[in-house]
PDB file of N, CA and C in Angstrom:
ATOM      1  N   UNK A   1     -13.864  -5.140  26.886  1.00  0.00           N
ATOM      2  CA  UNK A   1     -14.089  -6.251  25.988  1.00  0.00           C
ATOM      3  C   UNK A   1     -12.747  -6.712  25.451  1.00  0.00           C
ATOM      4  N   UNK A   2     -12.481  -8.118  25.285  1.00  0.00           N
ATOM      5  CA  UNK A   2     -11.111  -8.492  24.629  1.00  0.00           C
ATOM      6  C   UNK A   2     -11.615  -9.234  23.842  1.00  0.00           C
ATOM      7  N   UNK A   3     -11.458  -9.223  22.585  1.00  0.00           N
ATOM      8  CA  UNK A   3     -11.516  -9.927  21.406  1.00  0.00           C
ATOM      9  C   UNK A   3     -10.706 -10.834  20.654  1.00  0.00           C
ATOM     10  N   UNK A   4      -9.743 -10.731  21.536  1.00  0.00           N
ATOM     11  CA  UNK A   4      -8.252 -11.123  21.109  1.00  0.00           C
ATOM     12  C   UNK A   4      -8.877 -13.216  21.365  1.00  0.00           C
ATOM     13  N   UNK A   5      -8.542 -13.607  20.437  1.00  0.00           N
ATOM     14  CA  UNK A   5      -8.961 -15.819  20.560  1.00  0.00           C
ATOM     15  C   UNK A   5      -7.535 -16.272  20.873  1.00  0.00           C
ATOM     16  N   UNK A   6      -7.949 -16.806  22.006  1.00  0.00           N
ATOM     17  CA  UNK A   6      -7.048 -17.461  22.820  1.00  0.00           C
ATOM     18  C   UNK A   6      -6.568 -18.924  21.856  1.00  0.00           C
ATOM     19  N   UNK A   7      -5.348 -19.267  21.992  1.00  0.00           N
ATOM     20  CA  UNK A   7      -5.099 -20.139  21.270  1.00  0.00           C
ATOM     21  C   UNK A   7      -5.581 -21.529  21.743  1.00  0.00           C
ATOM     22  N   UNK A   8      -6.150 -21.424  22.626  1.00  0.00           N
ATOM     23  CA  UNK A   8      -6.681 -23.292  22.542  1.00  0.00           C
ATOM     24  C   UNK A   8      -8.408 -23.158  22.198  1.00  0.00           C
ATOM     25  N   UNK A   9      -9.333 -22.004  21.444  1.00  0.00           N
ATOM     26  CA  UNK A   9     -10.199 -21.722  21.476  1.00  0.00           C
ATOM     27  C   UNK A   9     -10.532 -21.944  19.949  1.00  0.00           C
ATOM     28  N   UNK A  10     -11.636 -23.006  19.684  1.00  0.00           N
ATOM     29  CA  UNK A  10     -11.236 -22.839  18.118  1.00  0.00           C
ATOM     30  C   UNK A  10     -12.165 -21.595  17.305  1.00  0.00           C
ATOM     31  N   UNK A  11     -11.565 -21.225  16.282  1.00  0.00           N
ATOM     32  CA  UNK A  11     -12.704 -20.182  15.577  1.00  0.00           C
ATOM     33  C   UNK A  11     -13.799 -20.248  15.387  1.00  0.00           C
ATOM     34  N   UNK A  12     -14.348 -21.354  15.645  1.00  0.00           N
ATOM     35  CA  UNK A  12     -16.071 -21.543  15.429  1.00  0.00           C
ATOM     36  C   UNK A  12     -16.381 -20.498  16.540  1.00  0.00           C
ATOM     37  N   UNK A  13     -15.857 -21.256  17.668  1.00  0.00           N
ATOM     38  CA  UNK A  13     -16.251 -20.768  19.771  1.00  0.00           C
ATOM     39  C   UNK A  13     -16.229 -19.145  19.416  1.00  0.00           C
ATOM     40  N   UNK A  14     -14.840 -18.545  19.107  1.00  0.00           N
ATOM     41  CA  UNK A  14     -14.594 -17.347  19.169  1.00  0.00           C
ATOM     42  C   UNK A  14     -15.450 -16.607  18.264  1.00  0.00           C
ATOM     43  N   UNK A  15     -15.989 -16.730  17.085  1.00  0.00           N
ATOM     44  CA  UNK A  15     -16.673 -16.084  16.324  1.00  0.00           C
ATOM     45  C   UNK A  15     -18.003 -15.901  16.746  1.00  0.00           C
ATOM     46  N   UNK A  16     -18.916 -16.590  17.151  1.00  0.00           N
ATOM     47  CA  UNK A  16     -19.997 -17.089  18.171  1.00  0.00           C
ATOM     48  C   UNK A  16     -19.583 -16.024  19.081  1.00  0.00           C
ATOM     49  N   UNK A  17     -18.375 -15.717  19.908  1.00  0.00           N
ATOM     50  CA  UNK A  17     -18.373 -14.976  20.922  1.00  0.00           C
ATOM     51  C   UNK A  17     -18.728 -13.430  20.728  1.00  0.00           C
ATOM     52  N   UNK A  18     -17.665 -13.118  19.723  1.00  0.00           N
ATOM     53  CA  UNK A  18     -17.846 -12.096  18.991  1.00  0.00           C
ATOM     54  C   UNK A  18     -19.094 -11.346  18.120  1.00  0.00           C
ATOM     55  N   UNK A  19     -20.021 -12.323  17.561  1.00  0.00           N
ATOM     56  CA  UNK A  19     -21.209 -12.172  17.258  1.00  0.00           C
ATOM     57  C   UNK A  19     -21.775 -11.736  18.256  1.00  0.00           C
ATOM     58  N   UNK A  20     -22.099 -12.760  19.578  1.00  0.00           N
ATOM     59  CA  UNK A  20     -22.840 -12.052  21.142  1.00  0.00           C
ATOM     60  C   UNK A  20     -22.293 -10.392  21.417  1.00  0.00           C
ATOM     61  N   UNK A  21     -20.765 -10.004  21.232  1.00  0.00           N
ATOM     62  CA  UNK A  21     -20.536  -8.823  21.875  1.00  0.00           C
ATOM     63  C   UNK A  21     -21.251  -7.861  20.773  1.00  0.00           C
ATOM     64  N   UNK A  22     -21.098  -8.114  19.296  1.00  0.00           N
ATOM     65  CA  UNK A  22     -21.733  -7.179  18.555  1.00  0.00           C
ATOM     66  C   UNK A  22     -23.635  -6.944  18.872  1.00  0.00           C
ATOM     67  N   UNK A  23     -23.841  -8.317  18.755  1.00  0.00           N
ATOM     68  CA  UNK A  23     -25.477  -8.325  19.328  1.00  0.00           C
ATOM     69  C   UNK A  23     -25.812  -7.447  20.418  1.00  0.00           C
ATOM     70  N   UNK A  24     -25.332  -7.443  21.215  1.00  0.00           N
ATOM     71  CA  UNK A  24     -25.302  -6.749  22.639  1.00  0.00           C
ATOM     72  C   UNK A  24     -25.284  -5.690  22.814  1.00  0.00           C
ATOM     73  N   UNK A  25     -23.959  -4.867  21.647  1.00  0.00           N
ATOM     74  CA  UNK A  25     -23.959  -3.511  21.250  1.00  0.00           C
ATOM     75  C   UNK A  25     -25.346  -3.117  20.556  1.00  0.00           C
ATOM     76  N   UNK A  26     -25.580  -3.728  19.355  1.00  0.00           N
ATOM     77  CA  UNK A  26     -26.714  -3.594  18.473  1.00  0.00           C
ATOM     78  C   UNK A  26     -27.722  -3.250  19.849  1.00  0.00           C
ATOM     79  N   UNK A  27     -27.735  -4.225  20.425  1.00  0.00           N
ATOM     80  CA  UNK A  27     -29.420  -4.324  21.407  1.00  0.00           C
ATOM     81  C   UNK A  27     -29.123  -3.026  22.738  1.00  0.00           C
ATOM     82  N   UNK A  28     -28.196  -2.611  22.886  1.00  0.00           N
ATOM     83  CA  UNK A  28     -28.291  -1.659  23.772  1.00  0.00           C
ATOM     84  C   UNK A  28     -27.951   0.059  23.067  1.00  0.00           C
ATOM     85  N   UNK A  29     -28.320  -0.021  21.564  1.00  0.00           N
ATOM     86  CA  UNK A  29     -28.441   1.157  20.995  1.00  0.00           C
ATOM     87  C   UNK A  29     -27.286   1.653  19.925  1.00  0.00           C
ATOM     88  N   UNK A  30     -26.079   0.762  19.853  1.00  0.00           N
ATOM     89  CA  UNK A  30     -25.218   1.311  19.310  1.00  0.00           C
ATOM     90  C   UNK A  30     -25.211   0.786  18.040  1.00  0.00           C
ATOM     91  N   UNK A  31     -24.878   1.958  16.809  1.00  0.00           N
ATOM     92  CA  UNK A  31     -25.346   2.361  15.407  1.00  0.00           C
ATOM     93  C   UNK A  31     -23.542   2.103  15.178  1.00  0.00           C
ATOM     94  N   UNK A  32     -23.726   0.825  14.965  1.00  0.00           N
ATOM     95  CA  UNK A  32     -22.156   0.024  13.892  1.00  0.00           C
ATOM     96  C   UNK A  32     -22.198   0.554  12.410  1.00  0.00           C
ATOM     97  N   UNK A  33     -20.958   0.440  11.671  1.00  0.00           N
ATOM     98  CA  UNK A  33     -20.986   0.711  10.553  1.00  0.00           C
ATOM     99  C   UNK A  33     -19.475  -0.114  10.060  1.00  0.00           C
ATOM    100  N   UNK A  34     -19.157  -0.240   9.093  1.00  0.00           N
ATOM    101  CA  UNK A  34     -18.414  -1.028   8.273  1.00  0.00           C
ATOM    102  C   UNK A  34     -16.896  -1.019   9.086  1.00  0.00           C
ATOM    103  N   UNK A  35     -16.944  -0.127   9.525  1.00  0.00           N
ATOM    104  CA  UNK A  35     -15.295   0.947   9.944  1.00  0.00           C
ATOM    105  C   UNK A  35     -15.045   0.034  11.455  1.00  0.00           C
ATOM    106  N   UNK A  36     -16.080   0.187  12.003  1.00  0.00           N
ATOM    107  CA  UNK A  36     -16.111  -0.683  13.709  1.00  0.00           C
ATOM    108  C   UNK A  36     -15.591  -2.155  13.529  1.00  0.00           C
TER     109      UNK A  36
END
């Protein structure tokens, strides 16, 4: 996974992206906490 926002990407796009990778974690079992 790269998380890193490319500079012609604006922060709306990238945050949206980032939401999907956390969702994804969430939905395939993994127990996040503040620290992640």
């Amino acid at each position: 996974m790269n998380s890193q926002q490319k500079p012609d990407i604006l922060v709306k796009e990238h945050m949206f992206k980032l939401m999907g990778f956390f969702a994804e974690a969430k939905g395939n079992g993994a127990e996040l906490d503040v620290n992640t």
